[in-house]
C-alpha atoms as a PDB file:
ATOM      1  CA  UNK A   1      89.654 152.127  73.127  1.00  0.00           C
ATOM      2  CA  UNK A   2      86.808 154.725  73.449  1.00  0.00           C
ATOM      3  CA  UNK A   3      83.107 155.026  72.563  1.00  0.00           C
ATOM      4  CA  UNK A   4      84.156 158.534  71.114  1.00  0.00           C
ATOM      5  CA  UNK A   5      83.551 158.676  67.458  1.00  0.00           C
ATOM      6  CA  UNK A   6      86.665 159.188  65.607  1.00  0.00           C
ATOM      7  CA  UNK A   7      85.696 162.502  63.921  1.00  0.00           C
ATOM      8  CA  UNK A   8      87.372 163.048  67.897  1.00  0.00           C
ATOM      9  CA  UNK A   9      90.459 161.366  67.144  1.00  0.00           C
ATOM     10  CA  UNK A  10      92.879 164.362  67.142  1.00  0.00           C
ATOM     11  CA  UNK A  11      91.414 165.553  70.211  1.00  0.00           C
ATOM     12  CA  UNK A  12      91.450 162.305  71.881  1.00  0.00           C
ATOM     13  CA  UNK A  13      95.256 161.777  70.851  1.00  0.00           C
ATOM     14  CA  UNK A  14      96.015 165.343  72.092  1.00  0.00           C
ATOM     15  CA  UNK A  15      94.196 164.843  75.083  1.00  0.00           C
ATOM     16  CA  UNK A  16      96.523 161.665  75.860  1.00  0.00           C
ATOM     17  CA  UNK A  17      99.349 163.133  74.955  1.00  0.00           C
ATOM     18  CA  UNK A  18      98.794 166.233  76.960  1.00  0.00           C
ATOM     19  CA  UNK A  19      98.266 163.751  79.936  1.00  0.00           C
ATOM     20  CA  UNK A  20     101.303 161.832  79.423  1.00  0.00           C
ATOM     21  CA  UNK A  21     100.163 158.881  78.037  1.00  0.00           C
ATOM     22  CA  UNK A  22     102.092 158.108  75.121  1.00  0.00           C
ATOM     23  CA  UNK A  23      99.330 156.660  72.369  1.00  0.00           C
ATOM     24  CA  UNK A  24      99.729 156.161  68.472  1.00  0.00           C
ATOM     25  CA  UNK A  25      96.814 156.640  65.807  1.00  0.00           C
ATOM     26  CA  UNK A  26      96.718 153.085  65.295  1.00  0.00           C
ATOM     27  CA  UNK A  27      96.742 152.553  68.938  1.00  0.00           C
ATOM     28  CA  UNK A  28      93.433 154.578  69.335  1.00  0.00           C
ATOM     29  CA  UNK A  29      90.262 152.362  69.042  1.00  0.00           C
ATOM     30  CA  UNK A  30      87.360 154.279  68.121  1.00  0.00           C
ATOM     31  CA  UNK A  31      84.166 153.939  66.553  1.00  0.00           C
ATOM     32  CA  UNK A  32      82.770 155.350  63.482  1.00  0.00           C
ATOM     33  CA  UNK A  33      78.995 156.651  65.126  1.00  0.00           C
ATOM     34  CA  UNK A  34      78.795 157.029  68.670  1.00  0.00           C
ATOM     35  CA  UNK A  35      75.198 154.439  68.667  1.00  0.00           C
ATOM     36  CA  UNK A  36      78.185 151.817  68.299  1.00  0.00           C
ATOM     37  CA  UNK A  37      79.843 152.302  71.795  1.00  0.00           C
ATOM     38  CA  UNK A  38      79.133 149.599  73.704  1.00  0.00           C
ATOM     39  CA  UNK A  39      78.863 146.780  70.917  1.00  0.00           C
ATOM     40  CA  UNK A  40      82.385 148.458  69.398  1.00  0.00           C
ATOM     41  CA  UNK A  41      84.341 147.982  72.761  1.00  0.00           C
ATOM     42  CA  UNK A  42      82.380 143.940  73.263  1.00  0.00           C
ATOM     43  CA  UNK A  43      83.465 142.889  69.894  1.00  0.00           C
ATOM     44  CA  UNK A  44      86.856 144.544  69.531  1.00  0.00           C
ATOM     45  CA  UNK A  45      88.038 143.680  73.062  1.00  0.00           C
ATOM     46  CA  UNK A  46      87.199 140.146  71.912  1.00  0.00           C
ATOM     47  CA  UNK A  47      89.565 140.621  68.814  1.00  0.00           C
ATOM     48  CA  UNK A  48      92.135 142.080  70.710  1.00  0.00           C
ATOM     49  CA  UNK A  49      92.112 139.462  72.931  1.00  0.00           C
ATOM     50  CA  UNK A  50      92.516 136.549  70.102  1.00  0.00           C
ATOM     51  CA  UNK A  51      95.857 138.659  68.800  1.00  0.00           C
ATOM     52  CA  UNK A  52      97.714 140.127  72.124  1.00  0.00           C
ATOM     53  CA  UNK A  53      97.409 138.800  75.912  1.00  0.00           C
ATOM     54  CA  UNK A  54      95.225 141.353  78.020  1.00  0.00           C
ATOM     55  CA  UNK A  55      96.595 142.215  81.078  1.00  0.00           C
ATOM     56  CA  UNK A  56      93.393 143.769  82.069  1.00  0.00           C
ATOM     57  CA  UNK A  57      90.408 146.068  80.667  1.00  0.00           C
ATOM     58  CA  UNK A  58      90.075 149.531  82.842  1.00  0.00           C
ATOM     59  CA  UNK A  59      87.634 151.466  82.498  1.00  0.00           C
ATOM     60  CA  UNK A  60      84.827 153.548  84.074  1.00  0.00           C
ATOM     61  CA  UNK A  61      81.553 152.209  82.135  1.00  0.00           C
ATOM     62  CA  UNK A  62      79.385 149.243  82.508  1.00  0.00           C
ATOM     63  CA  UNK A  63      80.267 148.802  79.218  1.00  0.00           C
ATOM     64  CA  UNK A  64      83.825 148.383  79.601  1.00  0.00           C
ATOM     65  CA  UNK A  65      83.455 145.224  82.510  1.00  0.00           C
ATOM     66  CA  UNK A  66      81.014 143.759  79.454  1.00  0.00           C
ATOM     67  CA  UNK A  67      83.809 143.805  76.862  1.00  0.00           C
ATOM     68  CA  UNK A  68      85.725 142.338  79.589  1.00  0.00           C
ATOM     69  CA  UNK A  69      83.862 139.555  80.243  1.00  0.00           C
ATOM     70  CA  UNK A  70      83.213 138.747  76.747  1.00  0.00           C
ATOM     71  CA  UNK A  71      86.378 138.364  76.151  1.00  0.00           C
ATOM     72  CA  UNK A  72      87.030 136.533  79.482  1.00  0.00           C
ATOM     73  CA  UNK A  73      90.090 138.974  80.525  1.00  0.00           C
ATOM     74  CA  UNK A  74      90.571 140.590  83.962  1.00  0.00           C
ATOM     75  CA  UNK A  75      88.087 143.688  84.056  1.00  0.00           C
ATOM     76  CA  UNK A  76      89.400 146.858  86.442  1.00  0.00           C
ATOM     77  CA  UNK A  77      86.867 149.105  87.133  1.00  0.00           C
ATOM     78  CA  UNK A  78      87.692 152.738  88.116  1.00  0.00           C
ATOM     79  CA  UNK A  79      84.992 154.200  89.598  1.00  0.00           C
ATOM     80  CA  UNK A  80      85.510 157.955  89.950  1.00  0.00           C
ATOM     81  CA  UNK A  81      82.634 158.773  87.602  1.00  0.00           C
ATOM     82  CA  UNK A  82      80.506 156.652  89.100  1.00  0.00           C
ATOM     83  CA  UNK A  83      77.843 156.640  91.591  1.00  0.00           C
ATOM     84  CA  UNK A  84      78.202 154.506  94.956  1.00  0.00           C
ATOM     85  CA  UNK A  85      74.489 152.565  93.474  1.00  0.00           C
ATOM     86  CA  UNK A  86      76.175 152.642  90.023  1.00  0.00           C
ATOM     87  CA  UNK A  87      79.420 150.580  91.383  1.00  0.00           C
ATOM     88  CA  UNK A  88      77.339 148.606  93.438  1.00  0.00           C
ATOM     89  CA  UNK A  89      74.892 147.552  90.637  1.00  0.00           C
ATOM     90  CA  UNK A  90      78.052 146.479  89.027  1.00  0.00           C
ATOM     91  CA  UNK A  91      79.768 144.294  91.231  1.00  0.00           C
ATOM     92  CA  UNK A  92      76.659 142.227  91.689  1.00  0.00           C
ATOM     93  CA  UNK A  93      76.094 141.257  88.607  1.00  0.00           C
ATOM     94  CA  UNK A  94      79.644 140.604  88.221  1.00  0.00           C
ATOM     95  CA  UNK A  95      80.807 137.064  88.433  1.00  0.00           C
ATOM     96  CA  UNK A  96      84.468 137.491  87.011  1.00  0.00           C
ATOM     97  CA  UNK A  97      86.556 138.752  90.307  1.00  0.00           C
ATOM     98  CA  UNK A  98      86.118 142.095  89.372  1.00  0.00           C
ATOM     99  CA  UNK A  99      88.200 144.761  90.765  1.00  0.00           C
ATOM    100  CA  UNK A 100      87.284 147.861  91.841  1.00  0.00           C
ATOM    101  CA  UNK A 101      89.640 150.987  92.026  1.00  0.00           C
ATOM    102  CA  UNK A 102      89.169 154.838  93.292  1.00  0.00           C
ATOM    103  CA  UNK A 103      92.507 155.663  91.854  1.00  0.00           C
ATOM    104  CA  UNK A 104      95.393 155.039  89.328  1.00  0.00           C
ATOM    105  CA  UNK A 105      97.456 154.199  92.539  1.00  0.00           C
ATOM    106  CA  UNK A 106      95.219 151.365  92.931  1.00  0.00           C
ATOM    107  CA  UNK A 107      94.875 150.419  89.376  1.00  0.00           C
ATOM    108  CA  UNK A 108      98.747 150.205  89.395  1.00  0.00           C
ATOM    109  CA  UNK A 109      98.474 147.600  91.648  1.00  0.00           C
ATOM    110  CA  UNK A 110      95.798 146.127  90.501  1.00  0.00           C
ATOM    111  CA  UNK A 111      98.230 145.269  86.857  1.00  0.00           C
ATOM    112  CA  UNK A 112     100.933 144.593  89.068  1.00  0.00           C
ATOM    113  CA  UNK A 113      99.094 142.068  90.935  1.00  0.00           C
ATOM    114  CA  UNK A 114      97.472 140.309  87.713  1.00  0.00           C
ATOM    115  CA  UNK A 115     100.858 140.750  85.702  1.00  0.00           C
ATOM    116  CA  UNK A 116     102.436 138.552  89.109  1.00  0.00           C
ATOM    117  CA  UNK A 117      99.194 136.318  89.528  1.00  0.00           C
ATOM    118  CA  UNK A 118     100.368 133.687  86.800  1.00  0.00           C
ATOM    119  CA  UNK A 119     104.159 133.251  88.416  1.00  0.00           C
ATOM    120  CA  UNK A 120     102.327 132.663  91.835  1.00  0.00           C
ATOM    121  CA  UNK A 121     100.006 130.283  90.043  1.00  0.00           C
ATOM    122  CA  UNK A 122     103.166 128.389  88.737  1.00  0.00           C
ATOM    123  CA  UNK A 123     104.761 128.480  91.962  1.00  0.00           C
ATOM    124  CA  UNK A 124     100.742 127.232  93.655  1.00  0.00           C
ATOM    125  CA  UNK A 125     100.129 124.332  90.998  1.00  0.00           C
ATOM    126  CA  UNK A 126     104.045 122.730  91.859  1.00  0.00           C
ATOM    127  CA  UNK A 127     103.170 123.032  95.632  1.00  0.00           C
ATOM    128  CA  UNK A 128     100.077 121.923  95.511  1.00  0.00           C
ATOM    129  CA  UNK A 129     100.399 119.105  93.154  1.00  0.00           C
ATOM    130  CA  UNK A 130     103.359 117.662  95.164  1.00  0.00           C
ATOM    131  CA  UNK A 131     101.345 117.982  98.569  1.00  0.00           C
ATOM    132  CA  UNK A 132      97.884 116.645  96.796  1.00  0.00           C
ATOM    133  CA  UNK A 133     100.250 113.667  95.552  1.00  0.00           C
ATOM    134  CA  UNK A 134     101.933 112.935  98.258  1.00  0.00           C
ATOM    135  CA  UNK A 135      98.601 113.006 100.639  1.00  0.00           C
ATOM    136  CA  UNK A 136      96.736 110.663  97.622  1.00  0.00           C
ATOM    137  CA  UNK A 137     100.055 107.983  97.664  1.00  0.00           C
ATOM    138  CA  UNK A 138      99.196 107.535 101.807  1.00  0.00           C
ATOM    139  CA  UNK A 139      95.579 106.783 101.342  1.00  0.00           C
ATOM    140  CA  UNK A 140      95.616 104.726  98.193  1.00  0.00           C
ATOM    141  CA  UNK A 141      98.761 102.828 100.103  1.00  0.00           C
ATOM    142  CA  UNK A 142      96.173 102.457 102.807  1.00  0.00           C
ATOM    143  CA  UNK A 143      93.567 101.780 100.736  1.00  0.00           C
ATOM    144  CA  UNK A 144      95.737  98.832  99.386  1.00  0.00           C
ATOM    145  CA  UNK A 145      96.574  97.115 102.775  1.00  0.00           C
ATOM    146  CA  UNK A 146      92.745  97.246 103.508  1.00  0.00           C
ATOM    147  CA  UNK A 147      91.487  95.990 100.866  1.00  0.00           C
ATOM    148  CA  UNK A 148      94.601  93.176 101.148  1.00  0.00           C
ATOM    149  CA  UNK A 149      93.813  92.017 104.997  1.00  0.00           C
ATOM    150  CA  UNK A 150      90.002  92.421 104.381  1.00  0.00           C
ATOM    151  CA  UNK A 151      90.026  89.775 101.367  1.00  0.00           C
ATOM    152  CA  UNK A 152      91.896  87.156 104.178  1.00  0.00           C
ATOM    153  CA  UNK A 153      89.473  87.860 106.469  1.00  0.00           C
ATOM    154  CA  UNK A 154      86.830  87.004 104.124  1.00  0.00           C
ATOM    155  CA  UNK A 155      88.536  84.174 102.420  1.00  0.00           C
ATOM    156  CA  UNK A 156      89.005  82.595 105.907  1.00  0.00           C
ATOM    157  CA  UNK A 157      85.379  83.514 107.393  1.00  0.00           C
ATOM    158  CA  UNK A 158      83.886  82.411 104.027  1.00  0.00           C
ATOM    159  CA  UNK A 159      85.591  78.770 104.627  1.00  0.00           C
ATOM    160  CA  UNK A 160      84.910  78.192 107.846  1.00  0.00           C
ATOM    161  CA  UNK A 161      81.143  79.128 107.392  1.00  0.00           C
ATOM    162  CA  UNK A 162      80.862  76.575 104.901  1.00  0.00           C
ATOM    163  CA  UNK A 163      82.787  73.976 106.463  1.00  0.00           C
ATOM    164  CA  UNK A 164      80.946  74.261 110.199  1.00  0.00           C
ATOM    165  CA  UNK A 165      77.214  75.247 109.575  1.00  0.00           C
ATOM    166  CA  UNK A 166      76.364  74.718 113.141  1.00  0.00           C
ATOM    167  CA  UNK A 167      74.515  78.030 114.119  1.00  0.00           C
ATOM    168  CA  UNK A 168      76.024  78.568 117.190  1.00  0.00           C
ATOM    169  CA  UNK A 169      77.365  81.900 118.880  1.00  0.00           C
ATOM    170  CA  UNK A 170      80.442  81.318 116.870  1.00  0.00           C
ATOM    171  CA  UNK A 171      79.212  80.849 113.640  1.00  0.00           C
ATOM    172  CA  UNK A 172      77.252  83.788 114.013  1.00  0.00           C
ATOM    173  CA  UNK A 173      80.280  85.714 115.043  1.00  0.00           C
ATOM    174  CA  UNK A 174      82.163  84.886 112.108  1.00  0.00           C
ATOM    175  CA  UNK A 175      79.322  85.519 109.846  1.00  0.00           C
ATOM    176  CA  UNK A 176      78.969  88.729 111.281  1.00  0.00           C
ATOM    177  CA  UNK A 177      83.049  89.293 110.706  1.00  0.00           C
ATOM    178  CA  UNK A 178      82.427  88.249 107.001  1.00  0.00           C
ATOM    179  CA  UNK A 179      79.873  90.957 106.538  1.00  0.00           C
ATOM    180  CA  UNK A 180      81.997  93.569 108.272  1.00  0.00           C
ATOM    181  CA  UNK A 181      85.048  92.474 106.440  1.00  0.00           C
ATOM    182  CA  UNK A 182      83.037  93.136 102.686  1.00  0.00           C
ATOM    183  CA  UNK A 183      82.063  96.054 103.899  1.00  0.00           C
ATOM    184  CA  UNK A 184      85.050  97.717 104.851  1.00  0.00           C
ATOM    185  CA  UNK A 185      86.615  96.085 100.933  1.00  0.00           C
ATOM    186  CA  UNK A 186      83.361  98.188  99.497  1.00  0.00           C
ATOM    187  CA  UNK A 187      85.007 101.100 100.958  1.00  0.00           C
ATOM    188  CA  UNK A 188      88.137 100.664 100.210  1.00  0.00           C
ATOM    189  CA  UNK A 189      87.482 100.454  96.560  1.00  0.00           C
ATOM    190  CA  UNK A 190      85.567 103.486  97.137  1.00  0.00           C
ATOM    191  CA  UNK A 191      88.329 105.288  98.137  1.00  0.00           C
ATOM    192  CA  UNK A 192      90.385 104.134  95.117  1.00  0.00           C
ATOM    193  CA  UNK A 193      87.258 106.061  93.306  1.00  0.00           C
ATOM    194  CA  UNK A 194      88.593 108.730  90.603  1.00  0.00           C
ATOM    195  CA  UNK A 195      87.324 112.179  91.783  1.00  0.00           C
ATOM    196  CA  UNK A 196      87.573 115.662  89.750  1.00  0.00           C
ATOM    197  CA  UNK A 197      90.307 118.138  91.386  1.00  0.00           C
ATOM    198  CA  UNK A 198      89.370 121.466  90.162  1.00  0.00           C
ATOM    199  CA  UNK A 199      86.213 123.209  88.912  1.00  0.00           C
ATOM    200  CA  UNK A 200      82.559 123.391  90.295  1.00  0.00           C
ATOM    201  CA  UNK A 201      82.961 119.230  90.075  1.00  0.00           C
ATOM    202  CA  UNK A 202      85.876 119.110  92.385  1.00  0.00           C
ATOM    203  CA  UNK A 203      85.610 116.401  94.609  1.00  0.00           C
ATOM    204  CA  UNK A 204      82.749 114.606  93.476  1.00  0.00           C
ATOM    205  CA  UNK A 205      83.171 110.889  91.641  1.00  0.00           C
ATOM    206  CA  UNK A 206      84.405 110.736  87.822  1.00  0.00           C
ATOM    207  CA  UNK A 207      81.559 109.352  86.185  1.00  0.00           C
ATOM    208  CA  UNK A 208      82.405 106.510  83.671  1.00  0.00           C
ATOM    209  CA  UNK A 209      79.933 104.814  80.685  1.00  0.00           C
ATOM    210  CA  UNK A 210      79.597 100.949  79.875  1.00  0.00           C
ATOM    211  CA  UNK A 211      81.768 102.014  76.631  1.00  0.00           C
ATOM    212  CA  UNK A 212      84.305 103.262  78.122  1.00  0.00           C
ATOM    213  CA  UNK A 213      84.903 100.374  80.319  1.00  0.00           C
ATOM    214  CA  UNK A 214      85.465  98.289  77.007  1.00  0.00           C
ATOM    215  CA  UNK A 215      87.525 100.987  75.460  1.00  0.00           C
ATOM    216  CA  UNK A 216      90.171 101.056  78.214  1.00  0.00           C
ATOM    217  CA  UNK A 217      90.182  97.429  78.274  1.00  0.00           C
ATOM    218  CA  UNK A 218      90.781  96.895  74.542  1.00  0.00           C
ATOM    219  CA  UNK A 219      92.485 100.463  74.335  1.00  0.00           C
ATOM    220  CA  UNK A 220      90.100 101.156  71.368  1.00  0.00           C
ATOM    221  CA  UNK A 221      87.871 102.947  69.790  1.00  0.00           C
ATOM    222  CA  UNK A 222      89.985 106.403  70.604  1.00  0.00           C
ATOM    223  CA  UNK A 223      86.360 108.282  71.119  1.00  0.00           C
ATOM    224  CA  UNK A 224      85.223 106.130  74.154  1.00  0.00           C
ATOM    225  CA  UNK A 225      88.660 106.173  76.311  1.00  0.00           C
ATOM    226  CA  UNK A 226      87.368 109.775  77.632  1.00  0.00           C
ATOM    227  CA  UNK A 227      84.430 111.303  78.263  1.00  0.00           C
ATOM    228  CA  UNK A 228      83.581 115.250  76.282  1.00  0.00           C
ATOM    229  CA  UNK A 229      85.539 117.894  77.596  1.00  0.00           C
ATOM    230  CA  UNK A 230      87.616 115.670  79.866  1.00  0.00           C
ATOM    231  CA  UNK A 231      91.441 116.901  80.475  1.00  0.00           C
ATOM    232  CA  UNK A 232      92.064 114.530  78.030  1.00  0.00           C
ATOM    233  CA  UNK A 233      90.106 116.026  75.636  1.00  0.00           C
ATOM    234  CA  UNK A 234      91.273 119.266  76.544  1.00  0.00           C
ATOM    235  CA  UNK A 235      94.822 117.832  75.804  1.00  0.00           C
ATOM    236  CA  UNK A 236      94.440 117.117  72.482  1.00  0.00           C
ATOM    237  CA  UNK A 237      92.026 119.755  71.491  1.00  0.00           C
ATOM    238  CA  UNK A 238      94.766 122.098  72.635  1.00  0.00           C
ATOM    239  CA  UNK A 239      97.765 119.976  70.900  1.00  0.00           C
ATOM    240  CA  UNK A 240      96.116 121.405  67.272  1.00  0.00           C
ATOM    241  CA  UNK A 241      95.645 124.718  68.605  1.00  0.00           C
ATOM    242  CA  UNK A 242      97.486 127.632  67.847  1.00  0.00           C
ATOM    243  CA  UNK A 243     100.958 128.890  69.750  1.00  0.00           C
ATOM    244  CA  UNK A 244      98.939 131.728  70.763  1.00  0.00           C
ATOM    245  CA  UNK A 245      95.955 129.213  72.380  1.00  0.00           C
ATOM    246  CA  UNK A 246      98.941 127.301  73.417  1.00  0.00           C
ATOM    247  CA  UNK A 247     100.732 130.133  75.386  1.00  0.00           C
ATOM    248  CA  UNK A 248      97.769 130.807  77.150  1.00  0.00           C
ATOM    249  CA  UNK A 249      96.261 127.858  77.676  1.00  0.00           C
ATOM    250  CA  UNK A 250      96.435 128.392  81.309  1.00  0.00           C
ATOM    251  CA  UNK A 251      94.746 131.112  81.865  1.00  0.00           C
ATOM    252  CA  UNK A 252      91.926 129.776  80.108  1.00  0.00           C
ATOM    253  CA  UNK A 253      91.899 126.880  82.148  1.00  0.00           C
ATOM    254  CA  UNK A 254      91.491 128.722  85.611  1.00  0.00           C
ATOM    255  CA  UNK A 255      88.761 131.042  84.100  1.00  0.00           C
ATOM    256  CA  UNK A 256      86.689 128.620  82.449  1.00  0.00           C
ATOM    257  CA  UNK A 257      86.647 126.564  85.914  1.00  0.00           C
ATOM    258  CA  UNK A 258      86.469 129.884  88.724  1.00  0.00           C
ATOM    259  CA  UNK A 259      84.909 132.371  85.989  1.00  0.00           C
ATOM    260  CA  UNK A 260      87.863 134.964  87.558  1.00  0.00           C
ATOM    261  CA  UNK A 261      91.307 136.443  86.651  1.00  0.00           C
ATOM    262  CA  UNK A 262      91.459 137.695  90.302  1.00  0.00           C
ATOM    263  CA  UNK A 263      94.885 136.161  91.769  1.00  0.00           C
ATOM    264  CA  UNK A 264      93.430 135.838  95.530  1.00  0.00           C
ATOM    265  CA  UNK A 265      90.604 134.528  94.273  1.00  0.00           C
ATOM    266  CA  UNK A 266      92.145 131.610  92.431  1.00  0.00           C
ATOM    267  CA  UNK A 267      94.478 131.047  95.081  1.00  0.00           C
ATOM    268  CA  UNK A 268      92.126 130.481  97.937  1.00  0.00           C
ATOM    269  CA  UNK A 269      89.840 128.108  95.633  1.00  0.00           C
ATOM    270  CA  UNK A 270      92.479 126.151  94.378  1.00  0.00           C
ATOM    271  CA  UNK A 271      93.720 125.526  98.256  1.00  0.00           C
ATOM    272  CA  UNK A 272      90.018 125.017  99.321  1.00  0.00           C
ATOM    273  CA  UNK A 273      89.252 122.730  96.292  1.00  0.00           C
ATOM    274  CA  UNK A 274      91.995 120.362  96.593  1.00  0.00           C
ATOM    275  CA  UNK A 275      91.632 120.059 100.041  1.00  0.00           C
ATOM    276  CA  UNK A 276      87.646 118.913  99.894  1.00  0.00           C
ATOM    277  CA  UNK A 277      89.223 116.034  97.208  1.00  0.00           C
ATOM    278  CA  UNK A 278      91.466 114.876  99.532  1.00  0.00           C
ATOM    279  CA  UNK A 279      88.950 114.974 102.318  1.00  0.00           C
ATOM    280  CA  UNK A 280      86.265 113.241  99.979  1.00  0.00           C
ATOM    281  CA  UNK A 281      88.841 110.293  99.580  1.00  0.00           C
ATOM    282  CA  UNK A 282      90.130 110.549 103.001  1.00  0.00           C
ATOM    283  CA  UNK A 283      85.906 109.883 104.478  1.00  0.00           C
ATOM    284  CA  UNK A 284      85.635 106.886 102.555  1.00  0.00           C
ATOM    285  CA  UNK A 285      89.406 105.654 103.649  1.00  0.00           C
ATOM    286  CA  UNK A 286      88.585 106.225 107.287  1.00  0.00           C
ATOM    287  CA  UNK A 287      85.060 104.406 107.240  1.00  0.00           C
ATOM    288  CA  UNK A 288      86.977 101.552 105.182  1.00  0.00           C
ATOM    289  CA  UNK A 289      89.827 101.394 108.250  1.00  0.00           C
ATOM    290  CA  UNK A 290      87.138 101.505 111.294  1.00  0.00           C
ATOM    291  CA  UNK A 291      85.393  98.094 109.590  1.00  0.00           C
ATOM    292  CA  UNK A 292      88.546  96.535 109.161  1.00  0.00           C
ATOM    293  CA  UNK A 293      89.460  97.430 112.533  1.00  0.00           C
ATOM    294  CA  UNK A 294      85.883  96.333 113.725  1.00  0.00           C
ATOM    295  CA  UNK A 295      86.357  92.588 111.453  1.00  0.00           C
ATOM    296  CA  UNK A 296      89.846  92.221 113.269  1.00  0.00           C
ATOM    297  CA  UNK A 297      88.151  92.622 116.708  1.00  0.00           C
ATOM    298  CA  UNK A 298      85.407  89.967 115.642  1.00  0.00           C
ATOM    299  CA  UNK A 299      87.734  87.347 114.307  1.00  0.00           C
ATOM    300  CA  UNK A 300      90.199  87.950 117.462  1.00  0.00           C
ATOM    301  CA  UNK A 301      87.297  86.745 119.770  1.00  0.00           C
ATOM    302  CA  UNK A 302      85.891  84.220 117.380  1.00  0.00           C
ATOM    303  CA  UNK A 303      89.578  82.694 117.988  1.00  0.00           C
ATOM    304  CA  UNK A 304      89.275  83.312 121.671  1.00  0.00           C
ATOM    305  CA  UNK A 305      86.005  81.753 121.862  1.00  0.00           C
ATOM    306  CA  UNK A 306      87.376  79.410 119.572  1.00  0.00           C
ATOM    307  CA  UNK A 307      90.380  78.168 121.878  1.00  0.00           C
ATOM    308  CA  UNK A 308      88.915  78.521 124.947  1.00  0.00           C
ATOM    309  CA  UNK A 309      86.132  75.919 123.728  1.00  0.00           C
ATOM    310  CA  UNK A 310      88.901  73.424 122.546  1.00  0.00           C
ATOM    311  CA  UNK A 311      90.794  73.888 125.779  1.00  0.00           C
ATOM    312  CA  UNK A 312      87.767  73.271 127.711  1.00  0.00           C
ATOM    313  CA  UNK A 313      86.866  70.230 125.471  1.00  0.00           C
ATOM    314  CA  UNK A 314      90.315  69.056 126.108  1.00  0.00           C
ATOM    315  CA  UNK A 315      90.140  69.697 129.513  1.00  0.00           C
ATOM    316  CA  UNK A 316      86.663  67.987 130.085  1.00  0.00           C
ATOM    317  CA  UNK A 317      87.875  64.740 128.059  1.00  0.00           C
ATOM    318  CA  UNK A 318      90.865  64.111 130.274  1.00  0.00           C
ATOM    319  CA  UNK A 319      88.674  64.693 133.438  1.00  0.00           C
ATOM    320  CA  UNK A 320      85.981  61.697 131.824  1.00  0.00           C
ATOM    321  CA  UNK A 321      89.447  59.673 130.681  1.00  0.00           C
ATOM    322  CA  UNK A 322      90.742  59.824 134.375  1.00  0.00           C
ATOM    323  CA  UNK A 323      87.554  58.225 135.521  1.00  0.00           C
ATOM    324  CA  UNK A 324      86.985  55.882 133.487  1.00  0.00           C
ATOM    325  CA  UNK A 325      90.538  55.024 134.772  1.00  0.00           C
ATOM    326  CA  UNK A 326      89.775  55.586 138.215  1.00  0.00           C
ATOM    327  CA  UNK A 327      87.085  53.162 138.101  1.00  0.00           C
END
């Protein structure tokens, strides 16, 4: 595809040819006026990109990373006829994981690595979904036994509050146990909390709507089970696309989240994302544990206390009962 106008086409296809670079007449995009250039390559990049899969665009124009972008495939820019500012200029307003070569060595690699980048994605989302799993399972398991011994502390501090409303250093204790003990349940729950795992909303809390909380109750109306552009939304909207959207579904999916095609790039976020979600759970687990650990340590010497004034009741009884005797 070239911003030549096609009264150059035989030149162009010599020129190719003469070069080794095996190219058909109906392989050679060109424009009918060369005012059309840069619009020609942005729109018909776009087409291309709805018929074949793009490995990548390469070229040596601003114009070329455009067409790229608008058409949200990898861009490779070779910048021999370019300027160092020129390049420079480029890559800044870039936002795509652009890559920049200063020879068809590079570029090469460049393909090779993109061509490679979605089997090392496969290969990234089965590690990484069995490690994010497996970490998730050990803090909702101890989320569970939290939340579990936290409710008996509370059901027992709640009942023995009620029952002996005598003020003392002991009921104090336990009310101060009971508080503790809620507490560490609030966070605990917390830590049950939904969060998004990929995308500039990784890690933070899965908002939900009053409707919704009916519609997964009553499993109905459809609409409110998910919020817009969910995954499940996603999911469907993809299920009536066509094999084509279907094929390359997931290379949509990591673009429209890290706006880049760049292997490395996705790698590294991916591994950086998923580790802040587990992190942003894992806060909320350990704050939830300390309580509960706290609330144990209260109620241990609320029994102490406890024991220690019924033995020395006990004590001081018999001591009165022998003298009474003794008298």
């Amino acid at each position: 595809m070239t911003a030549r106008q096609s009264n150059l086409r035989e030149v162009t296809l010599s020129e190719l040819l003469r070069n080794n670079i095996p190219c058909q007449e109906r392989e050679l995009w060109m424009p009918s006026s060369s005012d059309q250039g840069g619009e020609f390559k942005f729109q018909n990049v776009r087409k291309l990109s709805l018929e074949r899969q793009i490995v990548a665009v390469i070229g040596d124009r601003p114009e070329d990373i455009k067409a790229a972008q608008g058409a949200a495939v990898p861009a490779i820019l070779f910048k021999s006829t370019l300027k160092d500012p020129e390049v420079e200029a480029i890559v800044r307003a870039d936002r795509s994981g652009l890559i920049v070569c200063s020879s068809w060595t590079e570029i090469a690699t460049a393909v090779e690595k993109l061509q490679s980048g979605s089997a090392q994605m496969a290969l990234l989302r089965t590690l990484f979904s069995e490690q994010y799993g497996s970490w998730l399972r050990d803090i909702d398991e101890k989320m569970k036994i939290v939340v579990a011994v936290a409710a008996v502390i509370v059901a027992f501090c709640g009942g023995e509050l009620h029952e002996n409303a005598s003020y003392d250093f002991g009921w104090w204790l336990l009310l101060l146990t009971l508080i503790v003990s809620s507490l560490a349940t609030v966070y605990a729950v917390r830590g049950f909390t939904s969060r998004y795992s990929s995308g500039t909303l990784s890690s933070s809390p899965v908002r939900t709507q009053l409707k919704q909380v009916f519609a997964v109750l009553l499993g109905w109306p459809q609409k409110w089970l998910h919020l817009p552009n969910d995954a499940i939304a996603e999911y469907r909207a993809i299920q009536h696309a066509s094999e084509r959207e279907q094929a390359s579904a997931h290379l949509k999916f990591f673009y429209d989240r890290y706006r880049t095609h760049n292997p490395d790039a996705l790698l590294n976020l991916r591994m950086l994302e998923l580790r802040a979600t587990n992190y942003s759970k894992l806060y909320a687990e350990r704050i939830a544990s300390n309580l509960l650990i706290l609330a144990i340590t209260l109620i241990v010497l609320w029994a102490l206390r406890s024991a220690g004034a019924h033995v020395a009741h006990k004590t001081i009884g018999a001591v009165l009962d022998l003298l009474k005797r003794a008298r």
